[in-house]
Structures are given as structure tokens and as C-alpha cells.
N, C-alpha and C. Protein backbone atom coordinates (compact mmCIF):
# COMPACT_ATOMS: atom_id res chain seq x y z
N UNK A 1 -15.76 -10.86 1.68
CA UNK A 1 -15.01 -9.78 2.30
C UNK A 1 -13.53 -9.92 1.96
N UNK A 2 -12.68 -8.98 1.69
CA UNK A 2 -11.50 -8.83 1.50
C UNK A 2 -10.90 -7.56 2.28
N UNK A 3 -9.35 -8.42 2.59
CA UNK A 3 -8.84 -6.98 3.50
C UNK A 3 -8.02 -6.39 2.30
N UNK A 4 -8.26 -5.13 2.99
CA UNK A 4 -7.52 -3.88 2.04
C UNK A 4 -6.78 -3.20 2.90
N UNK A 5 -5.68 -2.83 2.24
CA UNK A 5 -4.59 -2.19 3.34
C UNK A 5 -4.34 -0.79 2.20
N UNK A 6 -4.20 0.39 3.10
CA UNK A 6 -3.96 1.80 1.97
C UNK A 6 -2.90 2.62 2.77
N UNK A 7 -2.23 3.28 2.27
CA UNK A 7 -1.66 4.23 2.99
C UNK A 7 -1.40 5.51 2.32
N UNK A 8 -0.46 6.47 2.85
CA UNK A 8 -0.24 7.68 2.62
C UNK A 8 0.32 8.68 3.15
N UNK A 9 1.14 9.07 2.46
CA UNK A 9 2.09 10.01 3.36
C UNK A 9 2.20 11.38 4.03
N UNK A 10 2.54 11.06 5.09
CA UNK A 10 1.87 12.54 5.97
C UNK A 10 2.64 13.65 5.32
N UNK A 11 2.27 14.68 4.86
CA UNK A 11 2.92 16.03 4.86
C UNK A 11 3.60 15.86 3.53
N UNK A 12 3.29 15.12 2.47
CA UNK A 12 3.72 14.76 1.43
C UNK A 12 3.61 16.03 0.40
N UNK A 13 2.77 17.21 0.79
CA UNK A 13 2.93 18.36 -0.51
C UNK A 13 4.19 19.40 0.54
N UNK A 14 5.06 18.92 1.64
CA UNK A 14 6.10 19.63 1.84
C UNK A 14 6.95 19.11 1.20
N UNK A 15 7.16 18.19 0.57
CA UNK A 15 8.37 17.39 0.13
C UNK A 15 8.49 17.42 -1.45
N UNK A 16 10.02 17.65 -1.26
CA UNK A 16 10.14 17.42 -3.01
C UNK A 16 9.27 15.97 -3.53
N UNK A 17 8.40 16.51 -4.48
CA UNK A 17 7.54 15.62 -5.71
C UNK A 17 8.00 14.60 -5.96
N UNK A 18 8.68 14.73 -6.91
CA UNK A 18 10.07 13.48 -7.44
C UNK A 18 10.72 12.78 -6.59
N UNK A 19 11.32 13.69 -5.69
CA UNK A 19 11.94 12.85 -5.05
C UNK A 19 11.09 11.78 -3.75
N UNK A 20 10.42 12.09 -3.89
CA UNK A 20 9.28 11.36 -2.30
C UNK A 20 8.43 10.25 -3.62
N UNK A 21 8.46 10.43 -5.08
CA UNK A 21 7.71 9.64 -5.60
C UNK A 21 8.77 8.60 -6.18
N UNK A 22 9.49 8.46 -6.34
CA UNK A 22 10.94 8.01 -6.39
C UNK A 22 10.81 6.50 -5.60
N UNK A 23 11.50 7.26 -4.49
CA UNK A 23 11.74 6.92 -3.31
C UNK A 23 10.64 5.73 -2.97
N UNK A 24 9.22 6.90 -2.53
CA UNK A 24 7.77 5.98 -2.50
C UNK A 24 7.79 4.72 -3.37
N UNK A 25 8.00 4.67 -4.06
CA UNK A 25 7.54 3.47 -5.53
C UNK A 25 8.72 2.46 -5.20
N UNK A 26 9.84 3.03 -5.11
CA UNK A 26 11.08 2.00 -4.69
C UNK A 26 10.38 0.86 -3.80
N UNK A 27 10.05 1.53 -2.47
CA UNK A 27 9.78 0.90 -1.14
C UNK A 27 8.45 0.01 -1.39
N UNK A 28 7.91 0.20 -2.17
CA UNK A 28 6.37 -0.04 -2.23
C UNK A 28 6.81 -1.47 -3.18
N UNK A 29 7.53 -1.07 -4.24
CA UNK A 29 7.89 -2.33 -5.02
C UNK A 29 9.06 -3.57 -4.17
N UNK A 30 9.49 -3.09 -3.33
CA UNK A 30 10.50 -3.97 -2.61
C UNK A 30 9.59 -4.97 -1.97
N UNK A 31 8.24 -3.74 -0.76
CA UNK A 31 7.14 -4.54 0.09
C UNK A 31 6.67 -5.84 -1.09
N UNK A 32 5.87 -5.03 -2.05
CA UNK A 32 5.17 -6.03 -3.14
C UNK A 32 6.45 -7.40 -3.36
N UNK A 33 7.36 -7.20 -3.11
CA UNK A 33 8.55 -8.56 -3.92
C UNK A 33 8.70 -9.22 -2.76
N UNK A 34 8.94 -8.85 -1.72
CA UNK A 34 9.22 -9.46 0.09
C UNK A 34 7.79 -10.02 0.69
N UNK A 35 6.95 -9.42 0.20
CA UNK A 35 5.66 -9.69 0.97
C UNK A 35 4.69 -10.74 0.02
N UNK A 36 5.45 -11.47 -0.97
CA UNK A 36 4.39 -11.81 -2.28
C UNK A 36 3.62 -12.90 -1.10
N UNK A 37 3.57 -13.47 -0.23
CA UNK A 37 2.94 -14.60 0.19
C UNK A 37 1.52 -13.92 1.00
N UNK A 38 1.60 -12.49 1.01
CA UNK A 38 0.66 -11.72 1.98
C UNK A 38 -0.51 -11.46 0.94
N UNK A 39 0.21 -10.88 -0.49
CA UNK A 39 -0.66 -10.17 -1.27
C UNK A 39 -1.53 -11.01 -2.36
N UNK A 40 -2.72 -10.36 -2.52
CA UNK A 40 -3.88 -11.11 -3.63
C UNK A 40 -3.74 -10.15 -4.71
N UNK A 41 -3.83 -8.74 -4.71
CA UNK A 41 -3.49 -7.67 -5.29
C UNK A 41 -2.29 -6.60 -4.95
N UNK A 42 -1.27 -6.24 -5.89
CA UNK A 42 -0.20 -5.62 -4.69
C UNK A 42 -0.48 -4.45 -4.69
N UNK A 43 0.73 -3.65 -4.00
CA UNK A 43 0.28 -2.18 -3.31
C UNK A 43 0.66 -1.57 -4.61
N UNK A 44 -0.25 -0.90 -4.79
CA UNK A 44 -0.16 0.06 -5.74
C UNK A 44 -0.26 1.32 -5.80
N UNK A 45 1.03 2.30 -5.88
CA UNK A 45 0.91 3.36 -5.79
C UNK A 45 -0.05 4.30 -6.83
N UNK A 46 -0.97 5.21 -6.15
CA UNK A 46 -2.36 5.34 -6.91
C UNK A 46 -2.12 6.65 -7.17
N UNK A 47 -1.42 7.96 -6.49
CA UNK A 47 -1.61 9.26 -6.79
C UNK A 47 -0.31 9.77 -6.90
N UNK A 48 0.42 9.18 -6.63
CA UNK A 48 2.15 9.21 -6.50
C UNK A 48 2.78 9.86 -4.81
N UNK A 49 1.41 9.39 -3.81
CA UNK A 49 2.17 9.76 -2.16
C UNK A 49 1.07 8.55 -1.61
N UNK A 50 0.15 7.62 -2.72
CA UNK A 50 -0.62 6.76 -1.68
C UNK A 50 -0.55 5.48 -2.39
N UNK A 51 -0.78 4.59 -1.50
CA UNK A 51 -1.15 2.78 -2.18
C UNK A 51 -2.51 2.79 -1.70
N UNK A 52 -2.76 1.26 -2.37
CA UNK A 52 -3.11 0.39 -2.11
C UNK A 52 -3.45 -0.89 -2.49
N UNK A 53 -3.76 -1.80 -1.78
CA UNK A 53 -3.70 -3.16 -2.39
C UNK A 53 -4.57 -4.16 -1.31
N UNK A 54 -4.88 -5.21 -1.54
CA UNK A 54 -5.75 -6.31 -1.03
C UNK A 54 -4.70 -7.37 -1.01
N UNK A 55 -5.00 -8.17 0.52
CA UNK A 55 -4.10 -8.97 1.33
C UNK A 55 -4.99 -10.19 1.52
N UNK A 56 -4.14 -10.85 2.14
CA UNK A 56 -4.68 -12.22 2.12
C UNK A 56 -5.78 -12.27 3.32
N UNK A 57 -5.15 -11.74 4.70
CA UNK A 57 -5.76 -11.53 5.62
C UNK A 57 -5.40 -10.50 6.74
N UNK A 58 -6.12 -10.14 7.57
CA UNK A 58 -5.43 -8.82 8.92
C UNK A 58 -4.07 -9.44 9.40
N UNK A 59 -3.80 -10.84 9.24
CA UNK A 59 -2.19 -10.90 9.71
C UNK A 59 -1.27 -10.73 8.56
N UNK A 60 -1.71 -10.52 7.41
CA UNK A 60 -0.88 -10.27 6.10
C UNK A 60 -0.60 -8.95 5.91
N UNK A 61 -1.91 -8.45 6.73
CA UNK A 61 -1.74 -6.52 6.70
C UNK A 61 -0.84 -6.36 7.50
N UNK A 62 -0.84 -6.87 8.66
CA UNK A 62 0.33 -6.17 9.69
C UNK A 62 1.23 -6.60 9.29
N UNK A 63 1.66 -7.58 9.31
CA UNK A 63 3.10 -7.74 8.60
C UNK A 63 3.72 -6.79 7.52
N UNK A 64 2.53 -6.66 6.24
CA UNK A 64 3.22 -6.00 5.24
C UNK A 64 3.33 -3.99 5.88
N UNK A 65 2.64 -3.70 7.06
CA UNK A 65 2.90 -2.28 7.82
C UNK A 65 4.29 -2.77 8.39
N UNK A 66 4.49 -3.58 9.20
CA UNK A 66 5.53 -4.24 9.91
C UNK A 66 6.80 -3.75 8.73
N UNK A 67 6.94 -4.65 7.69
CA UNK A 67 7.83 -4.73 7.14
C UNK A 67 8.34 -3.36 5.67
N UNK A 68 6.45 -2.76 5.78
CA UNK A 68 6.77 -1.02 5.22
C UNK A 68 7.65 -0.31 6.32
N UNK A 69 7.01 0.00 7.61
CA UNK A 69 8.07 0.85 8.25
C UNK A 69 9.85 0.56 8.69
N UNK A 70 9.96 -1.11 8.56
CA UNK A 70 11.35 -1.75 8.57
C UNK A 70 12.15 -0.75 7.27
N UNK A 71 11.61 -1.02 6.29
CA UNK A 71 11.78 -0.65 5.30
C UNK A 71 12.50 1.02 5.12
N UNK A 72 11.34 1.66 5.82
CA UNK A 72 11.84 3.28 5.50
C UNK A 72 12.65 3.57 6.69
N UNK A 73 12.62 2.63 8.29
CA UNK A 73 13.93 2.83 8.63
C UNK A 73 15.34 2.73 8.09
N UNK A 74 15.40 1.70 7.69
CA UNK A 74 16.90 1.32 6.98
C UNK A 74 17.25 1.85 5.71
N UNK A 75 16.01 2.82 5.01
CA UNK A 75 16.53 3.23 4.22
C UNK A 75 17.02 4.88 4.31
N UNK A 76 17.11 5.47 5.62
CA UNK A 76 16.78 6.25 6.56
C UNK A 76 16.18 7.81 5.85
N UNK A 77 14.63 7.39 5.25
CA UNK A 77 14.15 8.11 4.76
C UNK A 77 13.43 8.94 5.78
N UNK A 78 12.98 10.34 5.27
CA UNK A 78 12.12 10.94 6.55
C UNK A 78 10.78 10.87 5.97
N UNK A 79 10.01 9.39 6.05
CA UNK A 79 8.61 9.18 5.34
C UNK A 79 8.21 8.80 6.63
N UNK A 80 6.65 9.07 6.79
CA UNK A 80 5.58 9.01 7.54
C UNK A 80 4.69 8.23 6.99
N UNK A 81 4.08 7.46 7.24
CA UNK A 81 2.62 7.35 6.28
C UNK A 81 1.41 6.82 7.64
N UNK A 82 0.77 6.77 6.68
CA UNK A 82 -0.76 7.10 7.40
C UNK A 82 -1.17 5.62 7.09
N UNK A 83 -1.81 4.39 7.90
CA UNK A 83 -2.35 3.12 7.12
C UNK A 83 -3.62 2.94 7.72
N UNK A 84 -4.56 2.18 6.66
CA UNK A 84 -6.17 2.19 6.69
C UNK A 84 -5.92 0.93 6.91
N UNK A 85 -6.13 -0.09 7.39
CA UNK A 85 -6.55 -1.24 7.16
C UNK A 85 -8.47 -1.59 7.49
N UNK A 86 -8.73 -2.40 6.43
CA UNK A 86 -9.83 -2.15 6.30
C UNK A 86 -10.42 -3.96 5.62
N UNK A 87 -11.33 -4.44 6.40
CA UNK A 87 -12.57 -5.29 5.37
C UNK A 87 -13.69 -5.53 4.91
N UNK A 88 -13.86 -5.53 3.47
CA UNK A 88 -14.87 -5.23 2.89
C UNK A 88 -15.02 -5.63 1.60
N UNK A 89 -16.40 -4.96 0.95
CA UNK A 89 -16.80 -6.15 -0.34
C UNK A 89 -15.78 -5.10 -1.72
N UNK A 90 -15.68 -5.70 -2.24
CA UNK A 90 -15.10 -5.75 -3.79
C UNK A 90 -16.15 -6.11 -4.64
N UNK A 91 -16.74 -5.21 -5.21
CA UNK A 91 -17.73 -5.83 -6.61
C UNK A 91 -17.65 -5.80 -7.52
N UNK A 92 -16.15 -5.85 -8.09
CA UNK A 92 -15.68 -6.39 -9.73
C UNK A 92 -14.52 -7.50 -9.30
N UNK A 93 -13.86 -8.11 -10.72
CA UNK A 93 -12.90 -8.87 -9.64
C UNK A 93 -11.53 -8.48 -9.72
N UNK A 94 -10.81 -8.67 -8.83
CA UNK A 94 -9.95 -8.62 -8.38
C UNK A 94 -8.98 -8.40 -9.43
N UNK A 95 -8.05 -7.26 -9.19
CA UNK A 95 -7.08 -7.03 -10.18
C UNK A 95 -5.60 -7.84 -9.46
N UNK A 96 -5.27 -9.16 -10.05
CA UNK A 96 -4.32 -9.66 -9.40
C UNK A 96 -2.68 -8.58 -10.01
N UNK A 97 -2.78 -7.92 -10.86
CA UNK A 97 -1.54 -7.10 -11.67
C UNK A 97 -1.51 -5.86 -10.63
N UNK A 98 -2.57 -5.31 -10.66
CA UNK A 98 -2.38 -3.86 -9.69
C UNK A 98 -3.65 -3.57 -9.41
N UNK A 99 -3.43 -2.74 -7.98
CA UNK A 99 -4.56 -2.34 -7.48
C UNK A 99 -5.52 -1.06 -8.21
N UNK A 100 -5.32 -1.04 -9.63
CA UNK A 100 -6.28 -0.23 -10.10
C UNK A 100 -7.57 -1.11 -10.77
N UNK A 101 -8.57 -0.05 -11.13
CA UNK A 101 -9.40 -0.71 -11.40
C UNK A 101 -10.78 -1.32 -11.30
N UNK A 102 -10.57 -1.53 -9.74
CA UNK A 102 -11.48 -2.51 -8.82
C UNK A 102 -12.06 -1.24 -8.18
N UNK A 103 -13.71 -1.82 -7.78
CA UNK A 103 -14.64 -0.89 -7.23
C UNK A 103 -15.29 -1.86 -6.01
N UNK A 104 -15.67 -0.93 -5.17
CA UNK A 104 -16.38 -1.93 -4.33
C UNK A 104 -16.51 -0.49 -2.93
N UNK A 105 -17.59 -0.77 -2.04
CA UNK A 105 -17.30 -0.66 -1.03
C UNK A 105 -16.60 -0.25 0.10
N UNK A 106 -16.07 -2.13 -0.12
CA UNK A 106 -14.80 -1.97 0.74
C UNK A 106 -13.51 -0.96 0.17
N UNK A 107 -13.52 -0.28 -0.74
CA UNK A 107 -12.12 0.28 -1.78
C UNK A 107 -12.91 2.04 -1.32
N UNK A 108 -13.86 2.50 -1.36
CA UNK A 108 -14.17 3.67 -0.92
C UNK A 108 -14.79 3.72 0.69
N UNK A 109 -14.93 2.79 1.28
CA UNK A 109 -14.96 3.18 2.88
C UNK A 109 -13.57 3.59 3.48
């Protein structure tokens, strides 16, 4: 079993494109550099308004939500997002570079 953490941003086709994918990828790459002790796979932005990525464990997930919404406070963006946390099987292995790739289960529940 592996935890998977996903998110996504609420109301993301009101918002300028570019600029919310920008922005998104900034924050997402800061989490991935601040959070490296949480992540097995990092968050990877997948459609250009969602991640995801596989954590070490449910206290690695909250933290890295913890330290996403720190994040879009101080950067005083008007982002929302939506988070799945989730555990489950993976049945290829593990993409330690980015969360593409990998099938399983746990990645479509």
C-alpha cells in the first residue's frame, strides 16, 4: 500500500490559464523542495490545475496539505484546491522523477 496525495483547484476554468498554471507549478515545485523528506514520488502537476504524487506516509500527507495551504497564504494567491488523500496498491513501480506514469488502483480510486 502506498499513500497518494492529489489535488485540484476549485473553479480553476474561471481563472486566467497561464496565469493559475504559472503560479500552480511555482507552489507545487517549492512543496516538492521543502517537503523532500515526505515524498517517494513528488507532486506532479498532471493537467496544468491538478497534482499528484506518493508520500511516505498519512503524516507526510498532512504536512505536505499543511505546508501547500501555508504556501498560497503568503503568497496571497486566490487558490483553492480540493485534496484526496488516499491508500492504495501501485502496480508498476514507482516513478521516483514524477508522478507520471504509474498505474495502479490506488492512482484511479
Amino acid at each position: 500500500m502506498k499513500t497518494i496525495i492529489m489535488a485540484d483547484v476549485v473553479g480553476s476554468s474561471k481563472q486566467k490559464a497561464n496565469a493559475l498554471m504559472k503560479t500552480f507549478r511555482k507552489l507545487t515545485d517549492e512543496v516538492n523542495q521543502d517537503a523532500k523528506q515526505y515524498i517517494v514520488s513528488p507532486l506532479t502537476v498532471t493537467l496544468g490545475d491538478e497534482f499528484q504524487g506518493i508520500v511516505t506516509d498519512l503524516t507526510g500527507a498532512v504536512n505536505i496539505l499543511i505546508m501547500f495551504e501555508e504556501k498560497i497564504i503568503r503568497s496571497g494567491q486566490d487558490i483553492k484546491l480540493r485534496y484526496v488523500i488516499h491508500q492504495g496498491e501501485i502496480a508498476t513501480p514507482v516513478n521516483i522523477h514524477n508522478a507520471h506514469g504509474m498505474l495502479g488502483k490506488g492512482l484511479t480510486d
